[in-house]
N, C-alpha and C. Protein backbone atom coordinates (compact mmCIF):
# COMPACT_ATOMS: atom_id res chain seq x y z
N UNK A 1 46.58 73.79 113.29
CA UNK A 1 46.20 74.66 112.21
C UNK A 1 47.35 75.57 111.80
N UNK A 2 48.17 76.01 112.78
CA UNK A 2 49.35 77.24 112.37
C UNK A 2 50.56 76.39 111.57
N UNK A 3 50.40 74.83 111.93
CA UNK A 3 51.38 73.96 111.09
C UNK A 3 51.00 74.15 109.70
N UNK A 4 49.85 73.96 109.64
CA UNK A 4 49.26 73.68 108.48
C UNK A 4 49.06 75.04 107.23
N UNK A 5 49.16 76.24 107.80
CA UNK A 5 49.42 77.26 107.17
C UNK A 5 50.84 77.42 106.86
N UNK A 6 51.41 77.35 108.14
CA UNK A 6 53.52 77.30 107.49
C UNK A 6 54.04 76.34 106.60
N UNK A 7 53.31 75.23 107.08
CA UNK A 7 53.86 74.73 105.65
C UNK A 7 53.09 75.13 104.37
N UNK A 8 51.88 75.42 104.08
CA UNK A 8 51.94 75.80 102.83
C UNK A 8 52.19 77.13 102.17
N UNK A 9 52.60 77.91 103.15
CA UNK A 9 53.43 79.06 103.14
C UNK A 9 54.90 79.02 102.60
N UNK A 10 55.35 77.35 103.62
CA UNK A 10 56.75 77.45 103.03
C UNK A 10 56.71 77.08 101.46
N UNK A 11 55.76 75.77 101.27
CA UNK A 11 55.76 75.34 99.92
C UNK A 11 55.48 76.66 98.83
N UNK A 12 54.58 77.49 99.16
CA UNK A 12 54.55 79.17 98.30
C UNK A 12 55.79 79.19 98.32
N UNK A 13 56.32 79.50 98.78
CA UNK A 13 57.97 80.09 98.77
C UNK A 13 58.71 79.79 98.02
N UNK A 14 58.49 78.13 98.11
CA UNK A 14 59.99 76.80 97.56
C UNK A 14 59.41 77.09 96.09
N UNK A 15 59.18 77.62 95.22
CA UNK A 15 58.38 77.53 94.16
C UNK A 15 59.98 78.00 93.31
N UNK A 16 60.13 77.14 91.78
CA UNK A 16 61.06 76.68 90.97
C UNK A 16 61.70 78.63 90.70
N UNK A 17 60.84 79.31 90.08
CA UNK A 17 60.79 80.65 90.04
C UNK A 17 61.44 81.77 90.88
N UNK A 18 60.88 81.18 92.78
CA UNK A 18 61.76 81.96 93.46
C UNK A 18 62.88 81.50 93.97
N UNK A 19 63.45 80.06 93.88
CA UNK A 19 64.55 79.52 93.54
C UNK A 19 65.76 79.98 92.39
N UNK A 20 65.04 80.12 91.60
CA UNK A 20 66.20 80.74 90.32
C UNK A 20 66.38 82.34 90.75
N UNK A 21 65.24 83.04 90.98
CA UNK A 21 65.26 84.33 91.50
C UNK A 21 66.41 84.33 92.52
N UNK A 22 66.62 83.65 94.14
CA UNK A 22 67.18 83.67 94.83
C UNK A 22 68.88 83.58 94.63
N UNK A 23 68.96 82.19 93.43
CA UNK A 23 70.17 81.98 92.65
C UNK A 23 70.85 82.91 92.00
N UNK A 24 69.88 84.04 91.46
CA UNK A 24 70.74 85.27 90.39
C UNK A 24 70.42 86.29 91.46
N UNK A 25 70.13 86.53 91.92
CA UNK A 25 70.36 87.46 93.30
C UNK A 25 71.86 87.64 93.83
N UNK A 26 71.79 86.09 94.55
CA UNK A 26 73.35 85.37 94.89
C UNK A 26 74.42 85.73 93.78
N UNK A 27 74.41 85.40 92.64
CA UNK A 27 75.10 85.55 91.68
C UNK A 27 75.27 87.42 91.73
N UNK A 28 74.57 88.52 91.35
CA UNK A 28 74.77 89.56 91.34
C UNK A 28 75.40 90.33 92.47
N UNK A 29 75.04 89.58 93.61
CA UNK A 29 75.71 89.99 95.03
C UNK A 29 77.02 89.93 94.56
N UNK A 30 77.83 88.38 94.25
CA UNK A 30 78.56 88.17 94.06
C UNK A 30 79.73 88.65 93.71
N UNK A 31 79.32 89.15 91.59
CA UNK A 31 80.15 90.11 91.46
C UNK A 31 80.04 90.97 90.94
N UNK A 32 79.06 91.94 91.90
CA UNK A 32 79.19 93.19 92.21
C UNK A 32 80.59 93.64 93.43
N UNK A 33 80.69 92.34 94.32
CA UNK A 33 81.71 92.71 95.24
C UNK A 33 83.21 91.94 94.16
N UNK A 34 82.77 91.11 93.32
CA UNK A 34 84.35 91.04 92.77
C UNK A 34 84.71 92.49 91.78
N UNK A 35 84.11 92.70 91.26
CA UNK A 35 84.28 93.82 90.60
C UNK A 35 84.85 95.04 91.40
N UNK A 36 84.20 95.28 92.44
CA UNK A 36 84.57 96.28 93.31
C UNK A 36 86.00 95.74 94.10
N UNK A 37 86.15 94.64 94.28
CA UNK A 37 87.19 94.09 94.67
C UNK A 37 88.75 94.35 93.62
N UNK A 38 88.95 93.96 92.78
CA UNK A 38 89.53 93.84 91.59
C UNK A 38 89.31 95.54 91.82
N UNK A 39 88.60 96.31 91.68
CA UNK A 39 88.88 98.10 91.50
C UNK A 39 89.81 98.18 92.45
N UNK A 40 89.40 97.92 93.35
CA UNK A 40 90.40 98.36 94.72
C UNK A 40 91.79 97.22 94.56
N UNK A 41 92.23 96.14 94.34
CA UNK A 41 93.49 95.98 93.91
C UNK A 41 94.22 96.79 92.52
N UNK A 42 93.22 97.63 91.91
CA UNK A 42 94.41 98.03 90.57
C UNK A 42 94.38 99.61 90.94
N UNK A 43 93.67 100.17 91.99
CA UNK A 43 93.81 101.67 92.46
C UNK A 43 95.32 101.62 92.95
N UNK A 44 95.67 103.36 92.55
CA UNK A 44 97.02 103.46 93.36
C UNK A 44 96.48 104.35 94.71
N UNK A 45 96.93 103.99 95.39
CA UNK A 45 96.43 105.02 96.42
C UNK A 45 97.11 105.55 98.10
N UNK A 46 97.41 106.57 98.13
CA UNK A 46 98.55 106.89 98.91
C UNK A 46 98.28 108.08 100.12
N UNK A 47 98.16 107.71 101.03
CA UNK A 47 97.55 108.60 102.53
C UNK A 47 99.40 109.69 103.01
N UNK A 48 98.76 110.57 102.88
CA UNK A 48 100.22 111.50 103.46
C UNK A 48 99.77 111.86 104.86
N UNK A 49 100.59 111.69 105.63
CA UNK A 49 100.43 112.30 106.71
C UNK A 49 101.24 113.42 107.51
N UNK A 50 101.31 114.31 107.90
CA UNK A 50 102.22 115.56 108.24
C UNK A 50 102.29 115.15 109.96
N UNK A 51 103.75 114.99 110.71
CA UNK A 51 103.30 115.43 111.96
C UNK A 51 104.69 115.57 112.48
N UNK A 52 104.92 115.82 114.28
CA UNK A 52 106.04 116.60 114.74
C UNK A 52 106.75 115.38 115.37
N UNK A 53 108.26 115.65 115.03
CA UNK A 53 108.50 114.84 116.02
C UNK A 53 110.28 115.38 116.04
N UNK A 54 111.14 114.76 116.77
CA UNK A 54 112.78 115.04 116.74
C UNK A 54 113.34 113.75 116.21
N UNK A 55 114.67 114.31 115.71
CA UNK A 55 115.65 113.19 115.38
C UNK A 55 116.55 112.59 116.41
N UNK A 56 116.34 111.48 116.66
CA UNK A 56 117.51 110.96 117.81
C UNK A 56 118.86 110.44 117.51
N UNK A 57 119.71 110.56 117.50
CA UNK A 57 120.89 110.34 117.72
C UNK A 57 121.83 109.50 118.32
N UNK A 58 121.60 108.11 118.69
CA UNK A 58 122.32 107.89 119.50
C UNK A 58 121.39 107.40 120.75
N UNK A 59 122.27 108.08 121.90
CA UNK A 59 121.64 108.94 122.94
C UNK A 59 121.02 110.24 123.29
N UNK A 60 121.35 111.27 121.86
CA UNK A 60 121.04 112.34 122.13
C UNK A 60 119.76 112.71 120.99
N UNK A 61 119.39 113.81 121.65
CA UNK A 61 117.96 113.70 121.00
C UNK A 61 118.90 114.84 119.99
N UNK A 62 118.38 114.85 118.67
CA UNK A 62 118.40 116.37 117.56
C UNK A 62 117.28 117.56 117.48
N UNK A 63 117.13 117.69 116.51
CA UNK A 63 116.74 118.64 116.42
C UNK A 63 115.22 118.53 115.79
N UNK A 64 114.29 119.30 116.44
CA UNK A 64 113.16 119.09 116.05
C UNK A 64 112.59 119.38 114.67
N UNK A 65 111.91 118.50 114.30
CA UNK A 65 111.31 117.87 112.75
C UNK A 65 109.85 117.95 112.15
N UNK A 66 109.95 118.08 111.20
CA UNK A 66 108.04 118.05 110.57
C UNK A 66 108.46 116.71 109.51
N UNK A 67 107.55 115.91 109.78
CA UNK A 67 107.69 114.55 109.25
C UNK A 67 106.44 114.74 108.02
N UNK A 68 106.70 114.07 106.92
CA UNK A 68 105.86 113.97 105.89
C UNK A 68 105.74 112.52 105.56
N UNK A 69 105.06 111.60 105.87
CA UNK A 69 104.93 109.79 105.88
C UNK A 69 104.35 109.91 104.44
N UNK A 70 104.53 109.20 103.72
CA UNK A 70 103.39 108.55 102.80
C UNK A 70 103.54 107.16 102.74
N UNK A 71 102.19 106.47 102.62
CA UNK A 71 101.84 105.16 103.06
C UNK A 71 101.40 104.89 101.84
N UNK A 72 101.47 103.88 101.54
CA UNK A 72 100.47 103.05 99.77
C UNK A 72 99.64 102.40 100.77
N UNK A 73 98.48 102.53 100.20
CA UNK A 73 97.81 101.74 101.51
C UNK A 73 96.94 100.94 100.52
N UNK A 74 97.31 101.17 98.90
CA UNK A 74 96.92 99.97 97.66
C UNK A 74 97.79 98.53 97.64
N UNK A 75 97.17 97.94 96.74
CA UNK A 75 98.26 97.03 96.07
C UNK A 75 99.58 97.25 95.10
N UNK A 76 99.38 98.72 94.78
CA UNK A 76 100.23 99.08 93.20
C UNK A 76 101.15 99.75 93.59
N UNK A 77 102.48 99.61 93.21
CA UNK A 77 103.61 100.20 93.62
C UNK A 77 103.37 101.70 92.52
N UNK A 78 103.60 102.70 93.65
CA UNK A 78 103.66 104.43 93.24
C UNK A 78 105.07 104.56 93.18
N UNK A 79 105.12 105.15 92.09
CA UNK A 79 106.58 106.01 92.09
C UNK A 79 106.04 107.28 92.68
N UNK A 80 106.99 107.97 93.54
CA UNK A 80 107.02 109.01 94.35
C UNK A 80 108.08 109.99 93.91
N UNK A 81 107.74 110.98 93.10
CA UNK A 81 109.39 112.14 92.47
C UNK A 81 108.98 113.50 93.45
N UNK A 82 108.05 114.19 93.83
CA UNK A 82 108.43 115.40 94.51
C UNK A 82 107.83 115.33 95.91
N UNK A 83 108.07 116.17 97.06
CA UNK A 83 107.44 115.96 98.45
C UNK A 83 107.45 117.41 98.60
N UNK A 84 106.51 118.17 99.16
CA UNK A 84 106.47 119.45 99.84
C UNK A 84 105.52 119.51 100.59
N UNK A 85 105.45 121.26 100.85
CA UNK A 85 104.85 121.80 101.62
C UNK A 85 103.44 122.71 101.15
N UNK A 86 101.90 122.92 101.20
CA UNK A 86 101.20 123.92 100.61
C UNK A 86 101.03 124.42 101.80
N UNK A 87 101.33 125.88 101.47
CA UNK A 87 101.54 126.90 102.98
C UNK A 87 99.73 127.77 102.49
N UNK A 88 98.98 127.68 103.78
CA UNK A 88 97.75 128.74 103.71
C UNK A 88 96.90 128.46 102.40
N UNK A 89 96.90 127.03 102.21
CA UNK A 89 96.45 126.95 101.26
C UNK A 89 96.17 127.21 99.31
N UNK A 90 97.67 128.39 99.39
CA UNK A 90 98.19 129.34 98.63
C UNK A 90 99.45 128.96 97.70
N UNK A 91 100.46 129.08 98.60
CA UNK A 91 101.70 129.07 97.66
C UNK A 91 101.95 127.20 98.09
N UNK A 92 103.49 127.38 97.87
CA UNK A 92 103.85 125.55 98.04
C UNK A 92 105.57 125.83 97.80
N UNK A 93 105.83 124.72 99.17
CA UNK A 93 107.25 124.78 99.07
C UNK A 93 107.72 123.64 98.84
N UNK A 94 108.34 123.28 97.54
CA UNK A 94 109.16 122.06 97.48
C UNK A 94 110.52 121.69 98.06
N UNK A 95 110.58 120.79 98.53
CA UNK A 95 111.69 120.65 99.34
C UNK A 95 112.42 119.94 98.08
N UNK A 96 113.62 120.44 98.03
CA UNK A 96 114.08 119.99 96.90
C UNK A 96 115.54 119.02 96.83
N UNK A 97 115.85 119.25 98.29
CA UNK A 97 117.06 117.90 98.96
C UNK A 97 116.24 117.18 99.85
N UNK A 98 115.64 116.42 99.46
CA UNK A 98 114.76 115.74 100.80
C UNK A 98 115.24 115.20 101.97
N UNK A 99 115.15 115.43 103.34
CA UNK A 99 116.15 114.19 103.67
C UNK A 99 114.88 113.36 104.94
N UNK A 100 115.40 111.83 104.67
CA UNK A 100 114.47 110.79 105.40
C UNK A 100 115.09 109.34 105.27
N UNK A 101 113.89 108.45 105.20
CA UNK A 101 114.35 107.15 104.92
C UNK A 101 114.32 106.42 103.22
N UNK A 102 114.33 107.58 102.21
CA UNK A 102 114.23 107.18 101.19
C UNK A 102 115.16 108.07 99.87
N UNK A 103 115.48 107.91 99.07
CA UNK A 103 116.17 109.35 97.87
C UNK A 103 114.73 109.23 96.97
N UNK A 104 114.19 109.84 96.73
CA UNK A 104 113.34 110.70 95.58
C UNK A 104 113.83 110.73 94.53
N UNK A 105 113.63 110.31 93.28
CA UNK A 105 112.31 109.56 92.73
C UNK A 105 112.39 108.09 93.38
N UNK A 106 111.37 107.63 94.60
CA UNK A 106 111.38 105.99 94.95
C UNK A 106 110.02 105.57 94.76
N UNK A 107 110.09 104.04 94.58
CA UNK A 107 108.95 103.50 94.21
C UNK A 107 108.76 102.85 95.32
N UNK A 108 107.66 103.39 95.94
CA UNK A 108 106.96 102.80 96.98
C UNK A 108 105.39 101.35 96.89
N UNK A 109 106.23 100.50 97.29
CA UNK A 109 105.48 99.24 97.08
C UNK A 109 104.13 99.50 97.81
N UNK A 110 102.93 98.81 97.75
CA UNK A 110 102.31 98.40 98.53
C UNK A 110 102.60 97.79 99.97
N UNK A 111 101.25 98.62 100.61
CA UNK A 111 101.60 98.52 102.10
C UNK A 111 102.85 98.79 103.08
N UNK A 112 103.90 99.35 102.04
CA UNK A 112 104.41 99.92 102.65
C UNK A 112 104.75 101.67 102.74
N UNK A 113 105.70 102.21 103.32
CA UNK A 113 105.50 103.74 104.06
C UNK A 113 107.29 104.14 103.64
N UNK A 114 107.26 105.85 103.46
CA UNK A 114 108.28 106.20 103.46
C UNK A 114 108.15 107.93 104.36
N UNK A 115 109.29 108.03 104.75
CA UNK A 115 109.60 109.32 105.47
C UNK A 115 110.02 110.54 105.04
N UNK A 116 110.05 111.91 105.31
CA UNK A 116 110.82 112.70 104.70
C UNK A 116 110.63 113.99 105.78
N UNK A 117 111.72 114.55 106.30
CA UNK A 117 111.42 115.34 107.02
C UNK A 117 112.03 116.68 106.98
N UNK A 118 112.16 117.80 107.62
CA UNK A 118 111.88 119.29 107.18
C UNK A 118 112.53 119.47 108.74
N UNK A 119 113.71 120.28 109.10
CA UNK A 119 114.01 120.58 110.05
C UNK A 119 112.99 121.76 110.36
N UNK A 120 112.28 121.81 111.93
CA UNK A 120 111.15 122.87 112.18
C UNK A 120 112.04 124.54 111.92
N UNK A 121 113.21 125.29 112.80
CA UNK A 121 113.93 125.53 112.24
C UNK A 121 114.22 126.20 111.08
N UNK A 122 114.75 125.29 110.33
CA UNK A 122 115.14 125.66 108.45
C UNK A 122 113.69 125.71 108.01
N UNK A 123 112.49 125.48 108.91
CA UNK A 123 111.21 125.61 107.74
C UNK A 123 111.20 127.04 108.13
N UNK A 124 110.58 127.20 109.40
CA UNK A 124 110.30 128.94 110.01
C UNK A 124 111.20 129.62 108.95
N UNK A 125 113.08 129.38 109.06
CA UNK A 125 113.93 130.82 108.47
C UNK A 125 112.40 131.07 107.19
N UNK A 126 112.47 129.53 106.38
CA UNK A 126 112.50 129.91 104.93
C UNK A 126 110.98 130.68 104.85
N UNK A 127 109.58 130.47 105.96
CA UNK A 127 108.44 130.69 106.09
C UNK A 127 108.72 132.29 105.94
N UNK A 128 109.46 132.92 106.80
CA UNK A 128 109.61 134.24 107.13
C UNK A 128 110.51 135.05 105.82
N UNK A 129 111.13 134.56 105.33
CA UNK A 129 111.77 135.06 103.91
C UNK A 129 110.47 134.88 103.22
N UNK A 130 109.94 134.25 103.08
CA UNK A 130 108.87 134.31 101.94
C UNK A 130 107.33 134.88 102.80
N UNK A 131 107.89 135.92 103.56
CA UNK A 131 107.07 136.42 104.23
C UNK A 131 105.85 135.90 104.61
N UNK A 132 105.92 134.73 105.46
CA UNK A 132 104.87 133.79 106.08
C UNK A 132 105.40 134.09 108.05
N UNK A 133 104.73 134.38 108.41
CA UNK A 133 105.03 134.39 110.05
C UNK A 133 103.67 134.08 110.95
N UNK A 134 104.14 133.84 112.35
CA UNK A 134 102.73 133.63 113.08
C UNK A 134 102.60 132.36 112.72
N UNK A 135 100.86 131.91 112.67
CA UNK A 135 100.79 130.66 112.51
C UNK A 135 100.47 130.31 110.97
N UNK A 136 100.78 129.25 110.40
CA UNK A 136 100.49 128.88 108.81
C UNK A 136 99.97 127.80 108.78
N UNK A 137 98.78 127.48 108.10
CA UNK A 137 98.40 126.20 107.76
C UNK A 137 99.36 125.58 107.03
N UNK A 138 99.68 124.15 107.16
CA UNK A 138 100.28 123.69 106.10
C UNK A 138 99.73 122.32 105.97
N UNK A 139 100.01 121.97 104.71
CA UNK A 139 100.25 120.59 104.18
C UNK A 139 100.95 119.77 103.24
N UNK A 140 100.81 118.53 103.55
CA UNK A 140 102.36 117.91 102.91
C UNK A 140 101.73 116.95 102.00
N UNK A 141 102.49 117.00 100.91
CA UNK A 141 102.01 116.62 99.71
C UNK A 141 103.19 115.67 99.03
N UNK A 142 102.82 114.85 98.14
CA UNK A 142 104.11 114.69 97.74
C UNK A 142 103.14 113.82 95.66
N UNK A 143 103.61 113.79 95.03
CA UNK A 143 103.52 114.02 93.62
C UNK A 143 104.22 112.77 93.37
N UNK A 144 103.11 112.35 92.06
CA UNK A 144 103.81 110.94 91.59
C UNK A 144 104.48 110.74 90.27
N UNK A 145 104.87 110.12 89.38
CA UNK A 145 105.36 110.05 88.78
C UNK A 145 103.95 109.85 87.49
N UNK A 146 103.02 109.82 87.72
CA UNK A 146 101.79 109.89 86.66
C UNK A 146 101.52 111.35 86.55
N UNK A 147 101.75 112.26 87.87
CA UNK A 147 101.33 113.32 88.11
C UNK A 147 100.45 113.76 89.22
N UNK A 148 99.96 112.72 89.46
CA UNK A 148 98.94 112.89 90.51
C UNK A 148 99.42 113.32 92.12
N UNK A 149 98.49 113.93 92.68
CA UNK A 149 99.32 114.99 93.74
C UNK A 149 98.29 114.27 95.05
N UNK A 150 98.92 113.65 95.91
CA UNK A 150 98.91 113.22 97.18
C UNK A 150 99.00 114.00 98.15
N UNK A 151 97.78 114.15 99.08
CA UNK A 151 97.73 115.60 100.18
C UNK A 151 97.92 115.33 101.20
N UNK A 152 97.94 115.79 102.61
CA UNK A 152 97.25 115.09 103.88
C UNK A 152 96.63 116.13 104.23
N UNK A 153 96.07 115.95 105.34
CA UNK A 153 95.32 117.14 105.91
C UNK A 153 95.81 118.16 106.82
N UNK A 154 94.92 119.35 107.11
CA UNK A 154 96.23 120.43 107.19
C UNK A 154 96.54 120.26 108.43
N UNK A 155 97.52 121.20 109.11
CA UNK A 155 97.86 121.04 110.36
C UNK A 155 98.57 122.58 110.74
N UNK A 156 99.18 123.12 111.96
CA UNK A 156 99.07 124.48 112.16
C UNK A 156 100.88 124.13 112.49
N UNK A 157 101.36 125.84 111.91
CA UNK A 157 102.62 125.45 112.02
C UNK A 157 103.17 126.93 112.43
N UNK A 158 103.55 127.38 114.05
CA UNK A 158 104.08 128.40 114.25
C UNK A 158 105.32 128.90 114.10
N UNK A 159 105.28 129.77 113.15
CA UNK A 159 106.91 130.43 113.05
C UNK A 159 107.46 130.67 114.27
N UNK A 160 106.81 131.03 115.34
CA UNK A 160 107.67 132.21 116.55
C UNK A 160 107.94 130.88 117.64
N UNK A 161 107.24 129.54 117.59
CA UNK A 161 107.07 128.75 118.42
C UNK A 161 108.03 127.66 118.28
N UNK A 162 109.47 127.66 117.50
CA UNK A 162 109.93 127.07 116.82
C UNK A 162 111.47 127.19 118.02
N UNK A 163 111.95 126.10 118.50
CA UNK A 163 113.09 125.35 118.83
C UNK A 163 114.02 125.30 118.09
């Protein structure tokens, strides 16, 4: 008897109606994800990241560094023209000789990453002239050639704690 209900349960089912139903279902699944697909290859889109590290030399280690990465982590090559600093959420320091693995204005391809770093150091003097001391939020930003302004998230940066 339980055969005899499943199958005409299944035959309810197989019916021409929820066949085509099932077909444009499939179809809308479809491309809803090409569409969204295709968005995400023509986005530009660029992750900054701020963090510490030293320059090595050789054998010898240098002098300690605040690194500013930006990554395309799109398909679309970004032109990249300014890189800085937003101190406390407030003011902003452009670094205006950059120095790293790239010269400014560069066009950064997809999937790939460029460097730029800030002797710790030469940041504190300039923090404390522009009367910033103690600890400062900062973040590193860097600006594209459309205009659009690329952030990372903040991170803590002590003047007095500085090598």
């Amino acid at each position: 008897m339980v055969k005899i209900l499943m199958g005409s349960f299944a035959t309810d089912l197989l019916t021409r109606e929820n066949i085509t139903l099932a077909i444009a279902l499939w179809g809308a699944v479809l491309a809803t994800y090409k569409v969204i697909s295709d968005y995400r290859k023509n986005v530009r889109n660029i992750k900054v990241e701020v963090s510490y590290g030293f320059v090595s030399m050789g054998n010898r280690v240098g002098p300690n560094i605040l690194n500013i990465q930006a990554i395309n982590t799109g398909y679309r090559n970004v032109t990249l023209n300014s890189v800085g600093l937003i101190l406390n959420n407030k003011g902003q320091l452009i670094i205006m000789d950059p120095q790293g693995n790239v010269q400014l204005p560069h066009t950064l391809e997809g999937g790939k990453s460029c460097i730029i770093y800030k002797e710790q150091s030469n940041l504190s003097q300039q923090l404390k002239k522009n009367g910033l001391s103690g600890e400062v939020t900062i973040k590193g930003f860097y600006t594209s050639a459309t205009g659009k302004v690329y952030k990372s998230k903040s991170i803590k940066f002590n003047t007095e704690k500085v090598e």
